[in-house]
N, C-alpha and C. Protein backbone atom coordinates (compact mmCIF):
# COMPACT_ATOMS: atom_id res chain seq x y z
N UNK A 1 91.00 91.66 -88.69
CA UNK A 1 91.95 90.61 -89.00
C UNK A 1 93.26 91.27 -89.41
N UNK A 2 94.41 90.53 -88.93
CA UNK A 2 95.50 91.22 -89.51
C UNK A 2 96.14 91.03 -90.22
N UNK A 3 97.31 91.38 -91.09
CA UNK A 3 97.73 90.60 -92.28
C UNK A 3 98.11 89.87 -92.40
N UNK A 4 98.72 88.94 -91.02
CA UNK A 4 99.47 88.21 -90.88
C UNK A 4 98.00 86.96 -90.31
N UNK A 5 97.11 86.67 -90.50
CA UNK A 5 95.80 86.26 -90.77
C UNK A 5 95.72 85.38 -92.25
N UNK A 6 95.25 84.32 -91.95
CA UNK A 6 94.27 83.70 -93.05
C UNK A 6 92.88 83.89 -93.08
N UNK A 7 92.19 83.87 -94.25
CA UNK A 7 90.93 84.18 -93.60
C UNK A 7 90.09 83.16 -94.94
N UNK A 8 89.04 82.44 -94.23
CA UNK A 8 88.50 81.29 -95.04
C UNK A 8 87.88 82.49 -96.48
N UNK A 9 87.32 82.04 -97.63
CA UNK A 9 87.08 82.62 -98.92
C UNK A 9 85.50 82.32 -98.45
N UNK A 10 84.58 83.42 -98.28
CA UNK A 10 83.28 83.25 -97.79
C UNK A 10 82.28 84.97 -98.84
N UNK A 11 81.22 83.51 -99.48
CA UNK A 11 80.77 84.62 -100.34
C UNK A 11 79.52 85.22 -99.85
N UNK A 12 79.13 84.89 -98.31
CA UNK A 12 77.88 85.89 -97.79
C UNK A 12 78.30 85.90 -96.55
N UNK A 13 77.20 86.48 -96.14
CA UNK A 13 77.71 86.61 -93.91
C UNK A 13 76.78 85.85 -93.41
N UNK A 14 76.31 84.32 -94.04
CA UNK A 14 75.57 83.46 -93.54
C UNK A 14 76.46 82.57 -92.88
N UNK A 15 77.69 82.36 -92.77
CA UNK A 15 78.23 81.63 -92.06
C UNK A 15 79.70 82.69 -91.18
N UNK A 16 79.30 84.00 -91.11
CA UNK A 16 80.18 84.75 -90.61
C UNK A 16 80.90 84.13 -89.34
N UNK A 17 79.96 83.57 -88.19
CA UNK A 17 80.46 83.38 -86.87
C UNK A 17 81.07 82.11 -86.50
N UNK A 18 81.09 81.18 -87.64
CA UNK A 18 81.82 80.09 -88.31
C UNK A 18 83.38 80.76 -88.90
N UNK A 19 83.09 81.69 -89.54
CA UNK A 19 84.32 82.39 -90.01
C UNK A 19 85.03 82.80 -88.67
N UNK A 20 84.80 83.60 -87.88
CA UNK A 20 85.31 84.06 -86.92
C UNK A 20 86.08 83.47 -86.06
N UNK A 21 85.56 81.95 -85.63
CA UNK A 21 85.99 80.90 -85.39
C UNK A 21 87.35 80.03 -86.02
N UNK A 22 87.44 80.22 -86.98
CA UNK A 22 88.02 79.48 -87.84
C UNK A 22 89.56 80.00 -88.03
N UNK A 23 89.36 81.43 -87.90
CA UNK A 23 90.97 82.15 -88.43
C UNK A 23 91.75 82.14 -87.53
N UNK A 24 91.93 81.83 -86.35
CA UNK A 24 92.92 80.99 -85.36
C UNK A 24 93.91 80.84 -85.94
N UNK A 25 95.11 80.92 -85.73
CA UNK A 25 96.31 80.58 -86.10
C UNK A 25 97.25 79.58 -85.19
N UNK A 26 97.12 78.45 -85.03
CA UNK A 26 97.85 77.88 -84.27
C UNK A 26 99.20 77.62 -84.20
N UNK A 27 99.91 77.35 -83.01
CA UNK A 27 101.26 77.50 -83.28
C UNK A 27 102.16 75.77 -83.95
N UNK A 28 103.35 75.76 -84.18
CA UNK A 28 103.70 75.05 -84.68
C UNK A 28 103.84 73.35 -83.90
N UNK A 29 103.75 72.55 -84.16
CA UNK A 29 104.16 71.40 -83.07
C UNK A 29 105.01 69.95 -83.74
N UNK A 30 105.20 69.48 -83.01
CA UNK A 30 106.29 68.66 -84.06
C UNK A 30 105.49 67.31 -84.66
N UNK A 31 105.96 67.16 -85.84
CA UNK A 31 105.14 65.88 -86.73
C UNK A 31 103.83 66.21 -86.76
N UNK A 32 103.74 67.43 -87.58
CA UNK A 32 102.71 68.00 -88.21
C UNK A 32 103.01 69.06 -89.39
N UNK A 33 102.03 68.91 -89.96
CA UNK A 33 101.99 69.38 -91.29
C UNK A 33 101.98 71.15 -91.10
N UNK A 34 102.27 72.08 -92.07
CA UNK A 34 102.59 73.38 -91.90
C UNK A 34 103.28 74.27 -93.08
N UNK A 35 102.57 75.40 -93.04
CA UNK A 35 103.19 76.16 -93.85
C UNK A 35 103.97 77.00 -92.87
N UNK A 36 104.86 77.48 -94.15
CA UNK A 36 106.11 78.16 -93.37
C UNK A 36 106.06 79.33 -95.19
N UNK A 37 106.59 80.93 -94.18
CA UNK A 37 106.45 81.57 -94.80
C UNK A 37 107.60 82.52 -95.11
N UNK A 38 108.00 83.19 -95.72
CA UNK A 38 108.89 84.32 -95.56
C UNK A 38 108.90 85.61 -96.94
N UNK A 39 109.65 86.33 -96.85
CA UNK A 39 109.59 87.63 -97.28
C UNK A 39 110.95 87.73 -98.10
N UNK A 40 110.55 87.90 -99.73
CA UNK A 40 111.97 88.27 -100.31
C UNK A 40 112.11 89.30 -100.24
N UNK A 41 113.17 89.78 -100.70
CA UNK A 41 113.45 91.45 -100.79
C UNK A 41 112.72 91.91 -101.55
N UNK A 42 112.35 91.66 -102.80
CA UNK A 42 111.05 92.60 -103.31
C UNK A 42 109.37 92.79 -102.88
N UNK A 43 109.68 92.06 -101.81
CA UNK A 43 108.76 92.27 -100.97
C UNK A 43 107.67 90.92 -101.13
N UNK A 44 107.59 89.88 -101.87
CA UNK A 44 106.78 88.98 -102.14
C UNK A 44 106.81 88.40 -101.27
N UNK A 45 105.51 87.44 -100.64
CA UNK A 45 105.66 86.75 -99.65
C UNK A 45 105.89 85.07 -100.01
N UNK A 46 107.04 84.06 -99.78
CA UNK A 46 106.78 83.27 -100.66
C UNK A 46 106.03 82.09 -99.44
N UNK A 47 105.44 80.92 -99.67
CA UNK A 47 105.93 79.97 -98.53
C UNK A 47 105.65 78.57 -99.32
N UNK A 48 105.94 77.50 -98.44
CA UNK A 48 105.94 75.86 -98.71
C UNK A 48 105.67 75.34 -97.40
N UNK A 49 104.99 74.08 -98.25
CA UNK A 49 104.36 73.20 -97.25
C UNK A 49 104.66 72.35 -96.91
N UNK A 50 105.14 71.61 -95.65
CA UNK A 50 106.12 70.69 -95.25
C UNK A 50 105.76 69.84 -94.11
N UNK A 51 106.05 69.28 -93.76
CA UNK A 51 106.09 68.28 -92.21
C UNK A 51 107.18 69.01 -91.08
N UNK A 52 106.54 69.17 -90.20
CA UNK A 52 107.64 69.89 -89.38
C UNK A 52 108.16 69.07 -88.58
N UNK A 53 109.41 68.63 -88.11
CA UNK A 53 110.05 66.77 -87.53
C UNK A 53 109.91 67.69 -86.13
N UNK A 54 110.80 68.58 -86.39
CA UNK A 54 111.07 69.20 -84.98
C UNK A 54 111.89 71.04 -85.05
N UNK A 55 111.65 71.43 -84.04
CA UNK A 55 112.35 72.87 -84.09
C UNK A 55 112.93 73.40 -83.21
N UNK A 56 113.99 74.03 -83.58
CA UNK A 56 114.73 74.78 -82.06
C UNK A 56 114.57 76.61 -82.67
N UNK A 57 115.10 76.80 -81.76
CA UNK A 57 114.86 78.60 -81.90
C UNK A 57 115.56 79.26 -83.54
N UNK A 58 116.79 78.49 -83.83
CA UNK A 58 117.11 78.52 -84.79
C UNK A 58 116.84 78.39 -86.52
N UNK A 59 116.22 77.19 -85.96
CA UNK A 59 115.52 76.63 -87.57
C UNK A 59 114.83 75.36 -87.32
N UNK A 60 114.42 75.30 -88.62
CA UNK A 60 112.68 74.54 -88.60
C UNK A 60 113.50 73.19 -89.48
N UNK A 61 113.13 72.19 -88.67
CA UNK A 61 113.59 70.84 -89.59
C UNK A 61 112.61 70.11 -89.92
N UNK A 62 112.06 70.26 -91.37
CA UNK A 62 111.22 69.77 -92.22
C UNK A 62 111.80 68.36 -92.95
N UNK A 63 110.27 67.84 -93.72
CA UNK A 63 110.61 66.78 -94.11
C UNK A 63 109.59 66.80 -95.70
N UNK A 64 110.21 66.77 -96.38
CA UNK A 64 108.77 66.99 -97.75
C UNK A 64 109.45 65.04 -98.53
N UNK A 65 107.96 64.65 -98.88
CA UNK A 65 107.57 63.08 -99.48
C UNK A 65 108.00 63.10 -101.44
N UNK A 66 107.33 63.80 -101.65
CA UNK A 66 107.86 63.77 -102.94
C UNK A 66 108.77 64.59 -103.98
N UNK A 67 109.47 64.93 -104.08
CA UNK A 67 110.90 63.28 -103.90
C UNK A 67 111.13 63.43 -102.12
N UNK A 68 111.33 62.37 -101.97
CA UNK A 68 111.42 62.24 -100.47
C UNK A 68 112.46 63.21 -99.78
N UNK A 69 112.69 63.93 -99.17
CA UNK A 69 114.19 64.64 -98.40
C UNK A 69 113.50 65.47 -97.45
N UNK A 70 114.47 65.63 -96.46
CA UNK A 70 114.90 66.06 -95.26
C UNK A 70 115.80 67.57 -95.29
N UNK A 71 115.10 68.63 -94.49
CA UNK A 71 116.44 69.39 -94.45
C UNK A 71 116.16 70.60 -93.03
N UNK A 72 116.52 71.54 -93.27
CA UNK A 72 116.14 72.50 -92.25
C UNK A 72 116.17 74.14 -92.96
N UNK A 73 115.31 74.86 -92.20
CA UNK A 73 115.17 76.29 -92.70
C UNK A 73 115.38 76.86 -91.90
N UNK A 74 116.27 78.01 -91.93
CA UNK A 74 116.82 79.41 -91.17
C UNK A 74 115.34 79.60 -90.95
N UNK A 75 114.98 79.91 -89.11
CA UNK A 75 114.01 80.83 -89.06
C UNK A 75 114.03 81.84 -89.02
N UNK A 76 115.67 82.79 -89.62
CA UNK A 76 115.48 84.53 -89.36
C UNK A 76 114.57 84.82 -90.74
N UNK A 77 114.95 83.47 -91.65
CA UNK A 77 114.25 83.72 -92.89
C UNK A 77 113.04 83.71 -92.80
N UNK A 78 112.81 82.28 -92.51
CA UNK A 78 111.26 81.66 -92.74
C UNK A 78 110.95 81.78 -91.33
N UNK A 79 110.10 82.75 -91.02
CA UNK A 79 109.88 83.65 -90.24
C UNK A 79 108.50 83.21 -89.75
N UNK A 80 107.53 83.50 -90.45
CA UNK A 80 105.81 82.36 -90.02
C UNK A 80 105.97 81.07 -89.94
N UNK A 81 105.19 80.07 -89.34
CA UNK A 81 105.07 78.95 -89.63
C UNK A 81 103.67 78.22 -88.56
N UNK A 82 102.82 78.38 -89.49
CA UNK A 82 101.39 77.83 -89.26
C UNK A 82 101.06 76.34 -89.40
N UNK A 83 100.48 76.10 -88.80
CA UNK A 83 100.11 74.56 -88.57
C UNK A 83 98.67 74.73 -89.36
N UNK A 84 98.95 73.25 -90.00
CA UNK A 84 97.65 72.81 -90.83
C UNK A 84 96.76 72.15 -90.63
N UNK A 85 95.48 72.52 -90.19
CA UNK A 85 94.30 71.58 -89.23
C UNK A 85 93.60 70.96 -89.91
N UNK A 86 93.14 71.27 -91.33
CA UNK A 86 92.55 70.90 -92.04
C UNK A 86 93.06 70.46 -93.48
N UNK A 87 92.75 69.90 -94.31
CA UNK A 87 92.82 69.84 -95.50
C UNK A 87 91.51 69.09 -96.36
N UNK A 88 91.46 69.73 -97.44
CA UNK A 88 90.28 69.15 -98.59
C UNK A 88 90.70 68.66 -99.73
N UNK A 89 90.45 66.98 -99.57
CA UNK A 89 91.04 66.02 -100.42
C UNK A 89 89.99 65.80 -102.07
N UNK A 90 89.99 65.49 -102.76
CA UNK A 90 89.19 65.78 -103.96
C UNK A 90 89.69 64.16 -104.61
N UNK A 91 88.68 63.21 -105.21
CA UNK A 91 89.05 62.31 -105.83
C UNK A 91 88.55 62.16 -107.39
């Protein structure tokens, strides 16, 4: 796996080939949910999670609900941007 990889949190190799499966990285598509990532100068990786409306080669035009707003991100910055297939809701 490479670093640029997610990899599910798995505490035996009973579901390894489930794992293997899973770390796919898909690419971005529009009106979908996504992290987006980038690199400060001290080297930290930061990212946020957003709605992606739409994108050109330039930058990523997101949309985040609470507080509601709209804007766009330099992609020389925010450089990754992974699509979110799943999520685990908790009540």
């Amino acid at each position: 796996m490479s670093s640029n990889e997610s990899a599910p949190y798995e505490i035996n190799d009973s579901m390894k080939n489930l794992g293997d499966r899973i770390r796919q990285i898909l690419p971005p598509i529009r009106d979908s949910d996504v992290i987006l990532y980038r690199t400060d100068e001290d080297g930290k990786e930061r990212m946020v999670i957003r709605c992606l409306v739409k994108y050109s080669t330039t930058r990523w035009e997101v949309e985040e609900f609470n507080p509601h707003s709209e804007g766009s991100l330099d992609r020389s910055i925010w450089t990754k941007c992974h699509r979110i297939i799943g999520k685990l809701s908790r009540r």
